[in-house]
Protein backbone atom coordinates (compact mmCIF):
# COMPACT_ATOMS: atom_id res chain seq x y z
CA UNK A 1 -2.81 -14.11 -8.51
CA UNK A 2 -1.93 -11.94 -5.61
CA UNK A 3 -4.67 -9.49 -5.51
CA UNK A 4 -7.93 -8.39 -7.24
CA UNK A 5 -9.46 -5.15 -6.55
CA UNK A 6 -12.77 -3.18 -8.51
CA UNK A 7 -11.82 0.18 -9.92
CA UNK A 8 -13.70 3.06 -7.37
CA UNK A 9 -16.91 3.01 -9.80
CA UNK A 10 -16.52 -0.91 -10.32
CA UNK A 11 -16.38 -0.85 -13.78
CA UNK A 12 -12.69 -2.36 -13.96
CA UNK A 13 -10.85 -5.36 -12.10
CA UNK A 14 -7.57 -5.18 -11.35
CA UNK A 15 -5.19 -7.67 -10.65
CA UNK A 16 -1.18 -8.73 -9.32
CA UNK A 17 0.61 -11.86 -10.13
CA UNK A 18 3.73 -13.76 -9.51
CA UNK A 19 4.14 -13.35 -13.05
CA UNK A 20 5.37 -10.16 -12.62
CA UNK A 21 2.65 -8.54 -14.46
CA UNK A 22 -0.68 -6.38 -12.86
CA UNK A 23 -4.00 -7.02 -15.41
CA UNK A 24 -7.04 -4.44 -15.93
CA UNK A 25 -9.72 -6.19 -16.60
CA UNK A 26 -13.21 -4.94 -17.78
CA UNK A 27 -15.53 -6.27 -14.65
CA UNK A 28 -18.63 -6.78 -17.05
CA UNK A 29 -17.19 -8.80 -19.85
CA UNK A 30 -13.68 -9.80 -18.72
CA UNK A 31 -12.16 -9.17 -21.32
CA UNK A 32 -8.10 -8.04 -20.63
CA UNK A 33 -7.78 -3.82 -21.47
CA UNK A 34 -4.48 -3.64 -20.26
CA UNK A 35 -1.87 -5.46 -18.66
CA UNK A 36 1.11 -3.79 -17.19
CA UNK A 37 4.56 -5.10 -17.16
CA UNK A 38 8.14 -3.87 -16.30
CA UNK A 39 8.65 -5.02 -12.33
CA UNK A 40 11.54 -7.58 -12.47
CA UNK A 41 9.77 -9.20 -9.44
CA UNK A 42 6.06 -10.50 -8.57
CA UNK A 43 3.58 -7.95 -7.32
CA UNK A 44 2.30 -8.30 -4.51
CA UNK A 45 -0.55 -5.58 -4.50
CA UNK A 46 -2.23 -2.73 -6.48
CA UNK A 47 -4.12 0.34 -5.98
CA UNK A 48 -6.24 2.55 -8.21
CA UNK A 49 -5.73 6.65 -7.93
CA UNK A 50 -9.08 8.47 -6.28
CA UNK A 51 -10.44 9.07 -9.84
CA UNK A 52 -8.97 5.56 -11.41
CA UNK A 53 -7.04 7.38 -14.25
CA UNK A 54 -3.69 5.41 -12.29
CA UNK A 55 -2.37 2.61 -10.52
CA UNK A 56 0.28 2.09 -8.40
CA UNK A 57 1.98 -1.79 -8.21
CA UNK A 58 3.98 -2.94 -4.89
CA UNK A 59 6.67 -5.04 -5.70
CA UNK A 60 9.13 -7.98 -4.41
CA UNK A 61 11.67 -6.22 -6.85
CA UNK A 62 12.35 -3.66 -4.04
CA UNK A 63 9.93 -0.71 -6.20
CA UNK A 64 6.08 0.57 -6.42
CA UNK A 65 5.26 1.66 -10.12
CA UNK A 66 2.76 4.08 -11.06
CA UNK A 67 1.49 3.55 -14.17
CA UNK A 68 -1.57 5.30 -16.83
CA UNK A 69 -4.30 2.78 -16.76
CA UNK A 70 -5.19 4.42 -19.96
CA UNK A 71 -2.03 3.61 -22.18
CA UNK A 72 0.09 1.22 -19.67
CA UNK A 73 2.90 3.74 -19.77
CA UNK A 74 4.47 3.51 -16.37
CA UNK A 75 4.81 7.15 -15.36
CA UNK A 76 7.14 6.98 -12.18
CA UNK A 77 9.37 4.41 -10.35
CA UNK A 78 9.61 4.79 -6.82
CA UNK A 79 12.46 3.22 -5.61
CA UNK A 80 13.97 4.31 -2.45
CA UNK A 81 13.05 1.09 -0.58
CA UNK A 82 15.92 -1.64 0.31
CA UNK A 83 14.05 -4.76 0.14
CA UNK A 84 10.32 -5.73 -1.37
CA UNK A 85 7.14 -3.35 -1.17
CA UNK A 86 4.23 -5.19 0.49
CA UNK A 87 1.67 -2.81 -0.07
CA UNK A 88 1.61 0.99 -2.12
CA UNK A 89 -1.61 3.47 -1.52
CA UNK A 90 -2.58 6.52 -3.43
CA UNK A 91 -2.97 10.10 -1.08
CA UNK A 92 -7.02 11.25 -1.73
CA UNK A 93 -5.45 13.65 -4.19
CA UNK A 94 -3.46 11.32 -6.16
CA UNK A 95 -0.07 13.16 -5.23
CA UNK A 96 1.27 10.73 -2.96
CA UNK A 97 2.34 7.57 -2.75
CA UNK A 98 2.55 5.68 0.57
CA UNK A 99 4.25 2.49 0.67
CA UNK A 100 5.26 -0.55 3.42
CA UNK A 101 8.66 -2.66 3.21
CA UNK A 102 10.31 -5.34 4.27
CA UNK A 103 13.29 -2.89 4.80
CA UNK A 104 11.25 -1.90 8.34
CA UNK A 105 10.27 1.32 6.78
CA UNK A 106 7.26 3.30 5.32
CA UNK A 107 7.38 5.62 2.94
CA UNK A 108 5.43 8.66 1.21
CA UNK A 109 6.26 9.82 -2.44
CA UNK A 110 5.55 12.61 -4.53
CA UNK A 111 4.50 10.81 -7.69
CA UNK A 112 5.09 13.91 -9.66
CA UNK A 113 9.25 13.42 -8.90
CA UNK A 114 9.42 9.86 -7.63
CA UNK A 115 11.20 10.59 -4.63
CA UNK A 116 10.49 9.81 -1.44
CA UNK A 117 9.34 12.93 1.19
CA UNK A 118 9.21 11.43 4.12
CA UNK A 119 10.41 8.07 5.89
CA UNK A 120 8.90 6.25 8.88
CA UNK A 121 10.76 3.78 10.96
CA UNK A 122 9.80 1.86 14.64
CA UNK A 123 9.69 -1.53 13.74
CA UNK A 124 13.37 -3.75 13.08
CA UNK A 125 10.77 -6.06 11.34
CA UNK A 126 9.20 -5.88 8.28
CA UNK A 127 6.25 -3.37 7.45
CA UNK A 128 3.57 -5.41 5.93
CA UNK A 129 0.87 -3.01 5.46
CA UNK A 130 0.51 0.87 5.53
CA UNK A 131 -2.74 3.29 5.45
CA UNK A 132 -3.63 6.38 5.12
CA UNK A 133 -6.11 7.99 8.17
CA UNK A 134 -9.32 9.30 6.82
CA UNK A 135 -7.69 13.30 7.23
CA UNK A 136 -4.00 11.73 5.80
CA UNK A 137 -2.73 13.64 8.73
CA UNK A 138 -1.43 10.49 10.36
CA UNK A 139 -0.45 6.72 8.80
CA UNK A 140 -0.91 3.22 10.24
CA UNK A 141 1.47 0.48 9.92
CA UNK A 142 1.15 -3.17 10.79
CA UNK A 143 4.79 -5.00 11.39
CA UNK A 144 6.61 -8.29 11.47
CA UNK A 145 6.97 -7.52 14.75
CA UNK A 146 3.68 -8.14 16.17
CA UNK A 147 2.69 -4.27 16.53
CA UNK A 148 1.04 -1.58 14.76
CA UNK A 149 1.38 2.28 15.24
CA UNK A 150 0.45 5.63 14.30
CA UNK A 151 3.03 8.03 13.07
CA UNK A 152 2.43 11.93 12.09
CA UNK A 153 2.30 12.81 8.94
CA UNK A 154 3.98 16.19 9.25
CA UNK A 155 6.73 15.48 12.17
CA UNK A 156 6.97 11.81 11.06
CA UNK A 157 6.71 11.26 14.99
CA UNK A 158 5.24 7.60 16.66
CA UNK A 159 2.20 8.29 18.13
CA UNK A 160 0.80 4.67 19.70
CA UNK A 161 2.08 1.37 19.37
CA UNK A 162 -0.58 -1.31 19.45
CA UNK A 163 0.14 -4.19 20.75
CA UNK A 164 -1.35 -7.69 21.83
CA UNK A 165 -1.11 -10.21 19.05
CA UNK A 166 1.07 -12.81 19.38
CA UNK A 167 1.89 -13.29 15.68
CA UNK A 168 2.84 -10.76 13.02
CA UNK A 169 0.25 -8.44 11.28
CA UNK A 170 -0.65 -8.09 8.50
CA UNK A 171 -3.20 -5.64 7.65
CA UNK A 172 -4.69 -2.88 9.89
CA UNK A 173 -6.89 -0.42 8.98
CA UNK A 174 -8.71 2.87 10.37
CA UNK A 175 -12.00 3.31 11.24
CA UNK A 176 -14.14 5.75 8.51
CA UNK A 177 -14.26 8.18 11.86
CA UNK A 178 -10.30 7.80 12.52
CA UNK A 179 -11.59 6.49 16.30
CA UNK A 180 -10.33 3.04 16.04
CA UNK A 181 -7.97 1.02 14.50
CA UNK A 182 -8.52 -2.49 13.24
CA UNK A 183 -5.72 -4.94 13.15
CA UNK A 184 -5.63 -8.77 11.50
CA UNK A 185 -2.63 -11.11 13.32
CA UNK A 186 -1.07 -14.28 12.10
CA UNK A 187 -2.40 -15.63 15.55
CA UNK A 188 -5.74 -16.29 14.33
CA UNK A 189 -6.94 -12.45 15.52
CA UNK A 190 -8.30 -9.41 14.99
CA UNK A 191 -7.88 -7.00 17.37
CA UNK A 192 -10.08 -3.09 17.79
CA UNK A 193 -8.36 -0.71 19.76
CA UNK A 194 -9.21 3.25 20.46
CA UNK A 195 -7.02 5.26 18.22
């Protein structure tokens, strides 16, 4: 097992496997309500949509899948990427889909077509982990390359690098207030810096 995350009201568990397979689990009784299945790779990650009625799978098979936690029926395949998704994020809306690759790049979807609107590129390494910022007006990645930075959502321009670990990173994360960044290394740390 890859991941495990609680549905936004913590009612469901969900969870990613090398068996290629994510699981929704009932949190109170454990008992299995759905399991989703269709990536030709292992999953790395899941996320749950804002109001949990969708989930969206990151893949080694090169796609992110968003699927109806309801029925299991997948309901787009996003699949613009080159090389494995690490990690695939629902917009606050539910209309996007923002993924990170080992193809160096980031991506946002429209989940209602399943192509990709914009693309993001700095690193030559691979993009471990995206986020959205608390207004979605800019993203964060964390690279392979031992940075992180801020692009614009709109221009798709680089804002900041962050720099300073001397290992790759692999998450990164905004503060609720969009002030700071966090970031997590390989080299043992975690580094705040002013957004």
């Amino acid at each position: 097992v890859y991941s495990a995350i609680f549905s936004p009201d913590g009612s469901r568990v969900l969870t990613t496997s090398h068996d290629k397979t994510a699981k929704l689990f009932d949190a109170s009784t454990g008992e299995c309500l759905q399991t989703f299945t269709g990536h030709k790779g292992q999953i790395y990650m899941a996320s749950f949509s804002p109001a949990a009625t969708a989930i969206v799978t990151a893949s080694a098979d090169k796609s992110a899948m968003v699927w109806d936690t309801q029925t299991g029926f997948c309901k787009a395949i996003l699949t613009e990427c080159q090389e494995g998704v690490y990690r695939a994020v629902f917009s606050r809306d539910g209309s996007k889909v923002l993924t990170a690759s080992a193809d160096c790049t980031a991506r946002i979807y429209d989940v209602s077509t399943g192509y990709a609107t914009r693309r993001f590129e700095g690193s030559h390494l691979a993009v471990y982990y995206a986020a959205w910022s608390p207004d979605e007006s800019q993203i964060l990645l964390a690279s392979d390359d031992r940075s992180a930075r801020t692009f614009d959502v709109e221009s798709g321009n680089c804002l900041k690098i962050y720099e300073g670990h001397g290992e790759h990173i692999y998450g990164a994360c905004w503060s609720a207030d969009g002030k700071y960044v966090l970031t997590a290394g390989e080299d043992g740390s975690a580094k705040l810096f002013a957004a």
